[in-house]
C-alpha atoms as a PDB file:
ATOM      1  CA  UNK A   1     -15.700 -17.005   2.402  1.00  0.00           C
ATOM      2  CA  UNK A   2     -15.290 -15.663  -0.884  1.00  0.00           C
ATOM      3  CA  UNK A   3     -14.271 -12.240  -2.003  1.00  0.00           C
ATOM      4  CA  UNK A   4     -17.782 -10.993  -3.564  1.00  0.00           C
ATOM      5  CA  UNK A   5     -16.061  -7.624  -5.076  1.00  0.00           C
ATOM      6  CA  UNK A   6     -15.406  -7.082  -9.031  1.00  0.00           C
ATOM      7  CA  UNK A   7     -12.441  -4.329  -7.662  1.00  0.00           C
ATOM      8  CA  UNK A   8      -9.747  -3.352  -5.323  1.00  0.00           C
ATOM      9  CA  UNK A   9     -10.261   0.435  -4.747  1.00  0.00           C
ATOM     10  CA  UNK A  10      -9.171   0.578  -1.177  1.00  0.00           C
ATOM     11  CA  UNK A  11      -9.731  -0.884   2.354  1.00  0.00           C
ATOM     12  CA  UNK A  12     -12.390   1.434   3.312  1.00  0.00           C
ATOM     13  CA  UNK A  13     -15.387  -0.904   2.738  1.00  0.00           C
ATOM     14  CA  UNK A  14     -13.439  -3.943   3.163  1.00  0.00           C
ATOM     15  CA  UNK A  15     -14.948  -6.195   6.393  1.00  0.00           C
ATOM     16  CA  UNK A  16     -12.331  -7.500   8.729  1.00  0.00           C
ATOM     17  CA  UNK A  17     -12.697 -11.220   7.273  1.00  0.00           C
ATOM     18  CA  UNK A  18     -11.952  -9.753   3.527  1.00  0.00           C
ATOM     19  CA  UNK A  19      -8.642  -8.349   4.639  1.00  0.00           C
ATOM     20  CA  UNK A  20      -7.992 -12.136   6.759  1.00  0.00           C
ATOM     21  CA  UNK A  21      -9.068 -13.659   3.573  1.00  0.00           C
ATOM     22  CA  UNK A  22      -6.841 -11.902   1.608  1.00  0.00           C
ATOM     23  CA  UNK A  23      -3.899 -12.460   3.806  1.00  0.00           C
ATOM     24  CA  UNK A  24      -4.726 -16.558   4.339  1.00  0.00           C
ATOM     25  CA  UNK A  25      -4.424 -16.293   0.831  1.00  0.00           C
ATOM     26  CA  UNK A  26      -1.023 -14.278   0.415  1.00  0.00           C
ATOM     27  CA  UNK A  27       0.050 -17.033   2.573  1.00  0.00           C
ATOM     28  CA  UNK A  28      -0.919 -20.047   0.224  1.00  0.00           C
ATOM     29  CA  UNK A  29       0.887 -17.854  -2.655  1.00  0.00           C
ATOM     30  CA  UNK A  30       4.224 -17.197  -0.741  1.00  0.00           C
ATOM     31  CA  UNK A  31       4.294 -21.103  -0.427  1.00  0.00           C
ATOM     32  CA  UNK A  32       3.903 -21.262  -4.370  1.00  0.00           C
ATOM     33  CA  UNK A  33       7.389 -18.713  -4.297  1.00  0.00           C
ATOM     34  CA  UNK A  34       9.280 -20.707  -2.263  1.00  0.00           C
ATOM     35  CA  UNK A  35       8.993 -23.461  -4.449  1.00  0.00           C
ATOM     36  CA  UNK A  36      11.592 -24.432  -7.208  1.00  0.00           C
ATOM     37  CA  UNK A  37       9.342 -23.499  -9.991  1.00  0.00           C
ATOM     38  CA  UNK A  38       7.381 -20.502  -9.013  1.00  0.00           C
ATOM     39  CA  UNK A  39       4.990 -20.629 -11.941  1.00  0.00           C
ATOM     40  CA  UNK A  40       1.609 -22.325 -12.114  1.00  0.00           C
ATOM     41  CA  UNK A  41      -0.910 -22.115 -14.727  1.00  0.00           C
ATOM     42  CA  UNK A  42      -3.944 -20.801 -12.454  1.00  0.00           C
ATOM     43  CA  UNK A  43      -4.205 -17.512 -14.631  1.00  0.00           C
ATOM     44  CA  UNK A  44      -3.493 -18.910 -18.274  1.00  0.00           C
ATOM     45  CA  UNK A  45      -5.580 -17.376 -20.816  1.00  0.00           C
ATOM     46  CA  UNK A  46      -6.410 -14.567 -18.393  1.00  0.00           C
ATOM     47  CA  UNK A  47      -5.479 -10.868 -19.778  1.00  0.00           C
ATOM     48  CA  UNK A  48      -3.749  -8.458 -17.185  1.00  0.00           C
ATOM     49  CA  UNK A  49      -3.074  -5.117 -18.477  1.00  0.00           C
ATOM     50  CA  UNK A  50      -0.670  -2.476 -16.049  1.00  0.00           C
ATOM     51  CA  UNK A  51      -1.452   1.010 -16.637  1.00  0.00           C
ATOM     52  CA  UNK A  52       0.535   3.186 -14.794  1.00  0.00           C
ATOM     53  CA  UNK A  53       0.298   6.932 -15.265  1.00  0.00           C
ATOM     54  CA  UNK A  54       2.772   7.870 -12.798  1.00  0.00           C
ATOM     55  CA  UNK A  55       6.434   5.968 -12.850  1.00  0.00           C
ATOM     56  CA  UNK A  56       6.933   3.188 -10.005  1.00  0.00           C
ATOM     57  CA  UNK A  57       9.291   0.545  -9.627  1.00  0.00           C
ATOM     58  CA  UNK A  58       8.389  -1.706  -7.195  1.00  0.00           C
ATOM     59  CA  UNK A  59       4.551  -1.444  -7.153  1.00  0.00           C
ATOM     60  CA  UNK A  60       5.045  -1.933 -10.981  1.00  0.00           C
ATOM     61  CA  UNK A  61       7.535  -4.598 -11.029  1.00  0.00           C
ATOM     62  CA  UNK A  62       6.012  -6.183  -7.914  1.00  0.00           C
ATOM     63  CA  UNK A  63       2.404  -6.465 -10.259  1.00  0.00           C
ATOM     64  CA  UNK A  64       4.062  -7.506 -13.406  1.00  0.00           C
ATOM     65  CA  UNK A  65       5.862 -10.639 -11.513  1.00  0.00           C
ATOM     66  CA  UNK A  66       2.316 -11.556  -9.712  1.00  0.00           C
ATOM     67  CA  UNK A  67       0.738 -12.170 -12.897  1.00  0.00           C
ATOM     68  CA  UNK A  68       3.736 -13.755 -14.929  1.00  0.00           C
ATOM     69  CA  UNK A  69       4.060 -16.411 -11.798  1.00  0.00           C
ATOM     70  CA  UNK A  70       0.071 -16.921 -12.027  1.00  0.00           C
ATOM     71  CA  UNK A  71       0.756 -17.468 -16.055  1.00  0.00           C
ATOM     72  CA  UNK A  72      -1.691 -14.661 -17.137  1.00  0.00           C
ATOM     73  CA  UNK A  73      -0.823 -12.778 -19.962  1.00  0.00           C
ATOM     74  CA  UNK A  74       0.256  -9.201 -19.030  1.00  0.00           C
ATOM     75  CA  UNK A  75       0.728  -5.758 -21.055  1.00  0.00           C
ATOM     76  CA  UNK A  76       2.632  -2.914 -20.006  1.00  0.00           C
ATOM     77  CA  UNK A  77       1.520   0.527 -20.642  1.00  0.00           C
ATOM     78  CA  UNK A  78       2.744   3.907 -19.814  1.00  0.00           C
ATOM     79  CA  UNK A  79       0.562   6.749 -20.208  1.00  0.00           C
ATOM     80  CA  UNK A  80       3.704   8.463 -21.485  1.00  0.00           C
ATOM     81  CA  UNK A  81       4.026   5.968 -24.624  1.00  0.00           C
ATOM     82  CA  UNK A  82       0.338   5.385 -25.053  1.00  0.00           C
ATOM     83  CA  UNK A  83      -2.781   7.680 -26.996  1.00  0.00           C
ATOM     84  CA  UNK A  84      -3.285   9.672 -23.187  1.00  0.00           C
ATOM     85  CA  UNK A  85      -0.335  11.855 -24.745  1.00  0.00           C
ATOM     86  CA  UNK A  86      -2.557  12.731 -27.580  1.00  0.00           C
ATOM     87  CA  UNK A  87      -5.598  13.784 -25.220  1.00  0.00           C
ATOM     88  CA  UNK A  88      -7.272  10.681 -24.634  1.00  0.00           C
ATOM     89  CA  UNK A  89      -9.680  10.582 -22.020  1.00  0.00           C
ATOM     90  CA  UNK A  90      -9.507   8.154 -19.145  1.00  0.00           C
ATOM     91  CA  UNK A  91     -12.893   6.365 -19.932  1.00  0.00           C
ATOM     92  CA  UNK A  92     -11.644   6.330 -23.893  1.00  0.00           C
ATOM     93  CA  UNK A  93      -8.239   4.551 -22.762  1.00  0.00           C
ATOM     94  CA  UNK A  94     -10.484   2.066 -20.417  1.00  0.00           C
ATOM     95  CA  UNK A  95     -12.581   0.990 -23.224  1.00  0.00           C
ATOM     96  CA  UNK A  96     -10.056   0.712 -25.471  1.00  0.00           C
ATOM     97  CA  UNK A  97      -8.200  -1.718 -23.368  1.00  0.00           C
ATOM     98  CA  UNK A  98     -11.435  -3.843 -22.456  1.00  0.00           C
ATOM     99  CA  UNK A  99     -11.850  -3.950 -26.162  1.00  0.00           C
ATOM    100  CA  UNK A 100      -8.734  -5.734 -26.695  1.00  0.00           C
ATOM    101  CA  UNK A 101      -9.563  -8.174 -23.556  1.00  0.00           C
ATOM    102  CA  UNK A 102      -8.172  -6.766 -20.563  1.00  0.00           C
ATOM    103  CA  UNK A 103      -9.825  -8.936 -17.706  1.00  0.00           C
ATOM    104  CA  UNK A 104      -8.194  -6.988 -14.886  1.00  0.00           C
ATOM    105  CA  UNK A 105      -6.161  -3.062 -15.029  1.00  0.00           C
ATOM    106  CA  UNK A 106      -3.957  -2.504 -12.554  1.00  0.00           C
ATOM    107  CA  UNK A 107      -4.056   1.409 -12.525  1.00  0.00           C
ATOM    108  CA  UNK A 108      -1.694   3.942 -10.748  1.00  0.00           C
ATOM    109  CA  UNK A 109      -2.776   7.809 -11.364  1.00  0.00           C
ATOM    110  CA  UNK A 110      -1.606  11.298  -9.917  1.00  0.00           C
ATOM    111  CA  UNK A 111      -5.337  11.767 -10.076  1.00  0.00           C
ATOM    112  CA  UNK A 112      -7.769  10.827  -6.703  1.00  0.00           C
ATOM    113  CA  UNK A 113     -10.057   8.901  -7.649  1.00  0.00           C
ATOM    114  CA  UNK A 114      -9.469   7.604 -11.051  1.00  0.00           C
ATOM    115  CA  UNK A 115      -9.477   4.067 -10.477  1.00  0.00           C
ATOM    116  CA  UNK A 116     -13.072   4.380  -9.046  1.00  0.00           C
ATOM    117  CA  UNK A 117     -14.074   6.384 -12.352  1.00  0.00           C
ATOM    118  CA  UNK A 118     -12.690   3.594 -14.413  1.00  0.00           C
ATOM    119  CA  UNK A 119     -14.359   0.539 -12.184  1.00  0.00           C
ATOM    120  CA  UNK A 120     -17.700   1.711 -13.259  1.00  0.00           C
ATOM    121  CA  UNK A 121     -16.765   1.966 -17.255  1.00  0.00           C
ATOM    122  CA  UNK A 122     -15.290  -1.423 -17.429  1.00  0.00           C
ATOM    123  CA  UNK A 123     -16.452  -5.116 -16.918  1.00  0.00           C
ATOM    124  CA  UNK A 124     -12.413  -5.501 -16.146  1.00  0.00           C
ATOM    125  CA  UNK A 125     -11.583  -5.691 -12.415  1.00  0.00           C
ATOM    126  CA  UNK A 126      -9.607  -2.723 -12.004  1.00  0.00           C
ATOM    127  CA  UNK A 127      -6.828  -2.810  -9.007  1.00  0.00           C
ATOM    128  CA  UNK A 128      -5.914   0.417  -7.801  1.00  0.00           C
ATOM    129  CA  UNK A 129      -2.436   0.524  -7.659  1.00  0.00           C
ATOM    130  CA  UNK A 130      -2.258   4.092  -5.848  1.00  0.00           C
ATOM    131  CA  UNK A 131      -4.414   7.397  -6.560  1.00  0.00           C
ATOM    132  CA  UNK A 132      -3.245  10.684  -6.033  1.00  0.00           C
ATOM    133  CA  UNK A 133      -3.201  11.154  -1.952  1.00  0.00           C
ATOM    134  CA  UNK A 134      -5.784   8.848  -1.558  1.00  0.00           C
ATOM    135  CA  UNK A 135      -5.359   5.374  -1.383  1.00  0.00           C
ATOM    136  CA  UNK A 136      -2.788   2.196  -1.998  1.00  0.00           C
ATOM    137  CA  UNK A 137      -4.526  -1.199  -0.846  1.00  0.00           C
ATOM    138  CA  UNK A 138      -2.004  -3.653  -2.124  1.00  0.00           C
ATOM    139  CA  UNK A 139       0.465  -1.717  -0.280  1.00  0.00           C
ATOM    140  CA  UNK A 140      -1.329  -1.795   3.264  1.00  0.00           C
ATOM    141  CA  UNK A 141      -1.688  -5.434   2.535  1.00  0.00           C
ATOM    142  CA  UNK A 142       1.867  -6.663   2.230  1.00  0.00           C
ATOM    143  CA  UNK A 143       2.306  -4.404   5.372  1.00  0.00           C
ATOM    144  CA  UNK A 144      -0.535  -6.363   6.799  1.00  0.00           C
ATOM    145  CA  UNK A 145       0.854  -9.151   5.784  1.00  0.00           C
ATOM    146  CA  UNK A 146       4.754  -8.632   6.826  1.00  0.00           C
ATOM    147  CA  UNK A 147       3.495  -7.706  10.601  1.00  0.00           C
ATOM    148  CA  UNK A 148       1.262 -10.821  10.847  1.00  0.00           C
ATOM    149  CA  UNK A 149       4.256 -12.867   9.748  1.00  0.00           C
ATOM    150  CA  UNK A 150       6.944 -11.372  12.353  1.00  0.00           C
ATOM    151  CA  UNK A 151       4.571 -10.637  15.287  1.00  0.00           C
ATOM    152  CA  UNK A 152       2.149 -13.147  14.743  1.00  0.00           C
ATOM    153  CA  UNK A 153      -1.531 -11.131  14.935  1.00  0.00           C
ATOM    154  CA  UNK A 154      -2.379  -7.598  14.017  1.00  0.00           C
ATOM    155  CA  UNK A 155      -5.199  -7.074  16.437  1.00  0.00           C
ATOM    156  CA  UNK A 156      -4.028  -5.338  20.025  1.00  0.00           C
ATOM    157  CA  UNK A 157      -0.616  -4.435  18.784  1.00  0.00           C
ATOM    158  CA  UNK A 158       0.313  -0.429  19.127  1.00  0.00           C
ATOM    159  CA  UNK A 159       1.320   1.125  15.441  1.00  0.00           C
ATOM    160  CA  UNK A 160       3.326   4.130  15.170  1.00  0.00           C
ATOM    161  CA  UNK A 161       2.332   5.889  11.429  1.00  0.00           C
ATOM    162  CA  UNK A 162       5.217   8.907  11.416  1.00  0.00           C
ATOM    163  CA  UNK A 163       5.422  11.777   9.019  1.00  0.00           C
ATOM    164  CA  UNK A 164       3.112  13.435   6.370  1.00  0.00           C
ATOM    165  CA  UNK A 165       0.048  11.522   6.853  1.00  0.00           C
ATOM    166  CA  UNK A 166      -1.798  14.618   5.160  1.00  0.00           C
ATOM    167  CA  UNK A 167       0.056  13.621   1.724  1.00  0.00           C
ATOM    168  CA  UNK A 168       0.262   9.667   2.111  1.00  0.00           C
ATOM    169  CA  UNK A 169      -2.150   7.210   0.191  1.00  0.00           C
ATOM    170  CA  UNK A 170       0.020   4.448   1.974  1.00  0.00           C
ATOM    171  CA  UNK A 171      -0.643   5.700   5.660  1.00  0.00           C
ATOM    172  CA  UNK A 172      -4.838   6.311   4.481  1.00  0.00           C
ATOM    173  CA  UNK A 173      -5.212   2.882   3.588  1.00  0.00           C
ATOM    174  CA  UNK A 174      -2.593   1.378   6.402  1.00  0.00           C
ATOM    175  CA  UNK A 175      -4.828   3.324   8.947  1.00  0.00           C
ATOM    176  CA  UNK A 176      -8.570   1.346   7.445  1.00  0.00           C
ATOM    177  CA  UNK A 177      -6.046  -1.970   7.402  1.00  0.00           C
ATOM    178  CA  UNK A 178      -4.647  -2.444  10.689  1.00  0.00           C
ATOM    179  CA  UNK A 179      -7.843  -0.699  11.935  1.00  0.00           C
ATOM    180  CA  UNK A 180     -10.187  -2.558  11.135  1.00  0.00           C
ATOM    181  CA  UNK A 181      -7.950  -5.586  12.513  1.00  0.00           C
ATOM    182  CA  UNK A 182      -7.712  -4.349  15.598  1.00  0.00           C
ATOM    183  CA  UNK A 183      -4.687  -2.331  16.041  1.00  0.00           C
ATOM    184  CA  UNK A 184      -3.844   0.553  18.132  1.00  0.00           C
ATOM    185  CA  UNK A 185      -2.481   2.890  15.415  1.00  0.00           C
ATOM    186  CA  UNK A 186      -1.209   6.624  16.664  1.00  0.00           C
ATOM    187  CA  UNK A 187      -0.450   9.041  13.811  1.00  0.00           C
ATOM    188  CA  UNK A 188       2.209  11.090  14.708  1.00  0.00           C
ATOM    189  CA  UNK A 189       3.926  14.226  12.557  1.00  0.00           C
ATOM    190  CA  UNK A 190       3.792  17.704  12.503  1.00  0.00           C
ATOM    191  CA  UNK A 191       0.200  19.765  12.833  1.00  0.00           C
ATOM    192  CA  UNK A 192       0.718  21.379   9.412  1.00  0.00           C
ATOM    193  CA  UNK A 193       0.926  17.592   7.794  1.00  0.00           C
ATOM    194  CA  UNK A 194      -1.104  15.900  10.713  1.00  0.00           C
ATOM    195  CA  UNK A 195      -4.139  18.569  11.089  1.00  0.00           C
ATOM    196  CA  UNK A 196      -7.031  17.152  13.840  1.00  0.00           C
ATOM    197  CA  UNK A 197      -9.577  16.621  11.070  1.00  0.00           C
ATOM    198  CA  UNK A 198      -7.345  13.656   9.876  1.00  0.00           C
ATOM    199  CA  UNK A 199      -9.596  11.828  12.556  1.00  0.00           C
ATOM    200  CA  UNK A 200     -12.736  12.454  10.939  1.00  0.00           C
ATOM    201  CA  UNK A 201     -12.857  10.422   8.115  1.00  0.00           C
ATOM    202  CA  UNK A 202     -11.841   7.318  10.890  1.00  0.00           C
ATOM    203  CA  UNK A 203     -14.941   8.412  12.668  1.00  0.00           C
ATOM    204  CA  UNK A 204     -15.675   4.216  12.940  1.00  0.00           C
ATOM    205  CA  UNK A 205     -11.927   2.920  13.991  1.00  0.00           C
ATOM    206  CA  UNK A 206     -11.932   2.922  17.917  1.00  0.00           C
ATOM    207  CA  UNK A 207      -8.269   3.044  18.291  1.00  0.00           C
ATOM    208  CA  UNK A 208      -7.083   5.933  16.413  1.00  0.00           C
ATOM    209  CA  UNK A 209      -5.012   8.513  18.143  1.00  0.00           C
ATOM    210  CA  UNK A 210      -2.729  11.763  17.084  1.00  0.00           C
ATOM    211  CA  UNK A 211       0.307  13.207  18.501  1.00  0.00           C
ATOM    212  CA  UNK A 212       2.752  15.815  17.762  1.00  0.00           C
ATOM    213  CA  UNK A 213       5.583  14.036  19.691  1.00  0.00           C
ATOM    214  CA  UNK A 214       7.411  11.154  18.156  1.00  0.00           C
ATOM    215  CA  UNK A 215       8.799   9.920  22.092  1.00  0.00           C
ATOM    216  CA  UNK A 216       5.343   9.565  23.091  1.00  0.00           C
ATOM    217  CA  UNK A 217       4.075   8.334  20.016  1.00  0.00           C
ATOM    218  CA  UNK A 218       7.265   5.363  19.823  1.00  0.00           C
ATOM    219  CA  UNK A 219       6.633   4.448  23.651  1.00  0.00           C
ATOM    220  CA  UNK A 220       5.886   0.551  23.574  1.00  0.00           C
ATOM    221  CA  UNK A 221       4.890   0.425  20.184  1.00  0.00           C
ATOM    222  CA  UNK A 222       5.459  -2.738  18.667  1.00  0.00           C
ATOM    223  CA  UNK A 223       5.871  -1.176  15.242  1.00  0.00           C
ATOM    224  CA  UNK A 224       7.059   1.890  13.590  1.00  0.00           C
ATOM    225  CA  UNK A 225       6.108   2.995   9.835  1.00  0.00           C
ATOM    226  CA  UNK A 226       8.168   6.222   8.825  1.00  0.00           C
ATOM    227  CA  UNK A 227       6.980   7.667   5.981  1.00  0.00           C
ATOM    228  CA  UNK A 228       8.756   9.487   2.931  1.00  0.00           C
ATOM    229  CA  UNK A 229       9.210  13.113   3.151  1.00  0.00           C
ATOM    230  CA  UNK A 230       8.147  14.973  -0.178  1.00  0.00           C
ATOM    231  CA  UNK A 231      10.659  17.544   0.034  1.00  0.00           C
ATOM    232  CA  UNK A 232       8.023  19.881  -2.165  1.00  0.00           C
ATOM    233  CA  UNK A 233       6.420  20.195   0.724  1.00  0.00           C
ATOM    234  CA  UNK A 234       9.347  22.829   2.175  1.00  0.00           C
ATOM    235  CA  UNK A 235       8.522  24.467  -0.843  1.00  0.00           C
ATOM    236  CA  UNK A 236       5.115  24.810  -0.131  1.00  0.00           C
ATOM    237  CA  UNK A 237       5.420  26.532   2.866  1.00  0.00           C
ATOM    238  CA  UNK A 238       5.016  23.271   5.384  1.00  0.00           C
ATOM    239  CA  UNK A 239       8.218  22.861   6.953  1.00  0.00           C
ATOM    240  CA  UNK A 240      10.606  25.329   7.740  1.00  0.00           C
ATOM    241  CA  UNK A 241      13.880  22.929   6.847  1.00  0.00           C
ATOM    242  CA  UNK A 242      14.818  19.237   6.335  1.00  0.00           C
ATOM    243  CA  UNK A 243      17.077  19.972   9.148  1.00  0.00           C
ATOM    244  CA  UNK A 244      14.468  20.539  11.795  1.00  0.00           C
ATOM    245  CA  UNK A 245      11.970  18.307  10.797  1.00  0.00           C
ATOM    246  CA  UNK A 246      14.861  15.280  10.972  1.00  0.00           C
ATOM    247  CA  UNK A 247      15.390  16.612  14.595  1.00  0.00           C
ATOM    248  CA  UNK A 248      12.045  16.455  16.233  1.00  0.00           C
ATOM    249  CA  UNK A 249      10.693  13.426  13.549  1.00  0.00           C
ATOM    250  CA  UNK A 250      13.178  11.363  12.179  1.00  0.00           C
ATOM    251  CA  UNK A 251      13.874   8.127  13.619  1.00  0.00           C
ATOM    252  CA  UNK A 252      16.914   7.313  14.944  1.00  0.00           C
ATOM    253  CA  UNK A 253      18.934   4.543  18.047  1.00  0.00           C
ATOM    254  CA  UNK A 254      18.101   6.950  20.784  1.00  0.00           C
ATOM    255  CA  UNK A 255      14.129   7.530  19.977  1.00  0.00           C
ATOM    256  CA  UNK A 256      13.869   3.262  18.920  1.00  0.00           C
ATOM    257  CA  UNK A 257      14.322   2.602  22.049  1.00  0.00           C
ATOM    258  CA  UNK A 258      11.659   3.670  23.406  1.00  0.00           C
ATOM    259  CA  UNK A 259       9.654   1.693  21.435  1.00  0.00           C
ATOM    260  CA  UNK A 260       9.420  -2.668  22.794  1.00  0.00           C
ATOM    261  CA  UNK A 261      12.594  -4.387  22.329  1.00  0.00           C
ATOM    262  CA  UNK A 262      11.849  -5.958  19.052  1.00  0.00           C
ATOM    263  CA  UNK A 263       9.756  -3.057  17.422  1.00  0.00           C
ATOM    264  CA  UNK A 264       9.902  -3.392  13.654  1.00  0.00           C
ATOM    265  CA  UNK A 265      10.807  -0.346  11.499  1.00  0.00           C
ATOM    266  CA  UNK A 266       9.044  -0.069   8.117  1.00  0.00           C
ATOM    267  CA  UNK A 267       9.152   2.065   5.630  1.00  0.00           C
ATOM    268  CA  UNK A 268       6.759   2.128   1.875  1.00  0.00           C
ATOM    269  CA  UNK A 269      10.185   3.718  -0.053  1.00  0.00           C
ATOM    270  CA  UNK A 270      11.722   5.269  -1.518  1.00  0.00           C
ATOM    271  CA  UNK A 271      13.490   6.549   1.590  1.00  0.00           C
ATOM    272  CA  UNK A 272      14.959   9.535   2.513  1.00  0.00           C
ATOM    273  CA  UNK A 273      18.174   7.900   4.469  1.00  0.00           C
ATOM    274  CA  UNK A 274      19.157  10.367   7.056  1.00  0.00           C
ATOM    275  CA  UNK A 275      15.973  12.579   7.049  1.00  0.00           C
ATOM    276  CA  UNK A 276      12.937  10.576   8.367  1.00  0.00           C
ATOM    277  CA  UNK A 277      15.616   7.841   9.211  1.00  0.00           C
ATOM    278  CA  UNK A 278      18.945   7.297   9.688  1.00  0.00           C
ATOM    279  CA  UNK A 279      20.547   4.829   7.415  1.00  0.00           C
ATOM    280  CA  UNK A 280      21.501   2.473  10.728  1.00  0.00           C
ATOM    281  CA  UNK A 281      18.631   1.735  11.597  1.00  0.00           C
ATOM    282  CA  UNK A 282      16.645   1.025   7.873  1.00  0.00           C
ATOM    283  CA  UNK A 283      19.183  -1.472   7.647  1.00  0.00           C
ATOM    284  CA  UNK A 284      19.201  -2.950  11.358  1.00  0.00           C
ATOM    285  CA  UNK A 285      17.944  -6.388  12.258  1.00  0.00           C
ATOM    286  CA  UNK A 286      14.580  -5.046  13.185  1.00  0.00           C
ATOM    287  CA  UNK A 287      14.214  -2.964   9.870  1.00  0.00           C
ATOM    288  CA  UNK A 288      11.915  -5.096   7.594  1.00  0.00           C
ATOM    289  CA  UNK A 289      11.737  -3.197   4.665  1.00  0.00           C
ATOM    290  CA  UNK A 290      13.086  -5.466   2.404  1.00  0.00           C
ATOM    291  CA  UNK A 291      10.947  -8.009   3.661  1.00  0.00           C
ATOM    292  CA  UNK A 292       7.731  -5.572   2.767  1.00  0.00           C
ATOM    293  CA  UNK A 293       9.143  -5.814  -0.847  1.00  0.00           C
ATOM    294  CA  UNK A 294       9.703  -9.547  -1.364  1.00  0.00           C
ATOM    295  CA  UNK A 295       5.876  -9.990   0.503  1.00  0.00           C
ATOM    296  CA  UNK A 296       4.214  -7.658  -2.142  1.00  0.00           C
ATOM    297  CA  UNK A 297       4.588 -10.700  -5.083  1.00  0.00           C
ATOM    298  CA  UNK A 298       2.533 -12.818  -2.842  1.00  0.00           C
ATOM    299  CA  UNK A 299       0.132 -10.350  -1.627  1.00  0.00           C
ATOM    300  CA  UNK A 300      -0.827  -9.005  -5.203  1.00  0.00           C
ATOM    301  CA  UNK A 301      -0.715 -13.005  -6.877  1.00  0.00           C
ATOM    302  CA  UNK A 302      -3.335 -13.060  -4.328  1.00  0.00           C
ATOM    303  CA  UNK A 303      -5.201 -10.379  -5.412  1.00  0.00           C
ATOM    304  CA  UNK A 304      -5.116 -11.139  -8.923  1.00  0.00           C
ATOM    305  CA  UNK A 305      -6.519 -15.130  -7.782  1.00  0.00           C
ATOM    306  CA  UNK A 306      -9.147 -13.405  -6.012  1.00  0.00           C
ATOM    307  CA  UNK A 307     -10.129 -10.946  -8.274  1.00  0.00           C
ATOM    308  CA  UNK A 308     -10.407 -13.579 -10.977  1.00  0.00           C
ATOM    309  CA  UNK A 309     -12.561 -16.313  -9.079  1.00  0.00           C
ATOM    310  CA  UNK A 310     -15.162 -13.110  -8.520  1.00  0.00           C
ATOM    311  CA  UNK A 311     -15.197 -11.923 -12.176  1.00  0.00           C
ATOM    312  CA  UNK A 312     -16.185 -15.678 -13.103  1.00  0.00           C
ATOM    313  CA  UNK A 313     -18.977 -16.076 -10.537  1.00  0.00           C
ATOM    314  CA  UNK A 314     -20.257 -12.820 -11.304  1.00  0.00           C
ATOM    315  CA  UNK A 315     -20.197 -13.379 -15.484  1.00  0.00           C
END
């Protein structure tokens, strides 16, 4: 089946077989990078153009490496070196870069919502690379993508999503990923960054639950995603103290083990060792976190070798 989409916005309106293609695929590219000679020429003469408004390292670096291994051309740009500091508008700065051949923009913005604004100015597939709170596909996909390689299926297993889901464009688009899939996912935190009308917008995902206790939320899960704690958020009047929110959320030997034996901790980064978990555990044999790194090459060469096949059936 072939991906029949000019963009990658998020996961919402992605069917279960889009997100299975997408992985089958990330599979077929992580055999390219275990190969001597990671490079093939499936993306010469293509144009890839990062625009990233808000700094990022790995999302950024991850991208950049997907396209030089597919042998597209790429361009860096950073809205702090580029005409957006003299007042250019979004749509300007989109047509600008279409002019000059971009075929696909990988976009990150502080903004929700900008890489949908920018889809419909540009022929260019545009990749959202994270927006605001809203959403970060490519990221939901390597997590995909790193459970179905350890456990072996996503559909049935139980997925703990811990900490400010209010905040997190990784745990919106994590929750339409493994939903969709079939997971159980329970999203667990505290009620000023987990309020009940979370579940609303999940309306259509069957197995969606909420708790404000992490032991019941960890009890035979067979994963565990801690998110990163914004410490603004103290400022804003969320949390009382780092102190008590590590005590009744962060993740430590004693609360693991209530999840199954072999649970795997993730974690999006950066991490907040000690505070949402302790620095024992992120590097433990069941932490994969590195491992959600090294899969988001594969997962985004994927994207990209989608992407591309769709904006030349669709020319």
């Amino acid at each position: 089946m072939p991906l029949d989409r000019k963009d990658l916005l998020d996961l919402d309106d992605f069917s279960s077989d889009e997100i299975m293609l997408l992985l089958e695929t990330t599979s077929a590219m992580a055999e390219i990078l275990s190969r001597p000679i990671r490079r093939v020429p499936t993306l010469r003469g293509k144009t890839i153009v990062n625009m990233f408004y808000e700094a990022s390292t790995r999302t950024r670096s991850s991208f950049e490496l997907a396209a030089k291994n597919l042998s597209a051309d790429l361009v860096n740009v950073s809205a702090s070196q580029s005409s957006v500091e003299k007042g250019e508008s979004l749509v300007d700065t989109m047509r600008t870069l279409l002019a000059l051949g971009a075929d696909m923009i990988v976009m990150r913005h502080w903004e929700a919502g900008a890489p949908y604004l920018a889809a419909t100015q540009v022929q260019a597939s545009v990749i959202n690379a994270g927006d605001g709170w809203h959403a970060h596909p490519s990221q939901a996909l390597l997590d995909l993508y790193t459970v179905q390689k350890r456990i072996g299926r996503i559909e049935g297993i139980k997925l703990a999503i811990v900490g400010d889901i209010l905040h997190s464009r990784v745990a919106r688009s994590n929750i339409w990923g493994f939903g969709k899939l079939g997971a159980h996912v329970t999203l667990c935190g505290p009620p000023t960054l987990l309020p009940p009308a979370v579940l609303d917008a999940y309306e259509t995902l069957p197995n969606l639950t909420l708790s404000y206790d992490l032991d019941e939320a960890l009890q035979d899960a067979d994963a565990v995603m801690m998110l990163r704690l914004q410490r603004e958020r103290m400022a804003g009047g969320l949390l009382p103290s780092l102190r008590e929110y590590s005590a009744r959320f962060g993740l430590n030997r004693e609360r693991m083990g209530r999840a199954k034996a072999n649970a795997l901790i993730m974690h999006p980064g950066p991490m907040n060792q000690g505070v949402e978990i302790t620095p024992e555990l992120a590097y433990s044999v069941q932490s994969v976190i590195e491992e959600q790194v090294a899969h988001g090459v594969a997962v985004r060469m994927a994207i990209f070798y989608l992407l591309a096949g769709t904006a030349e059936r669709l020319a």
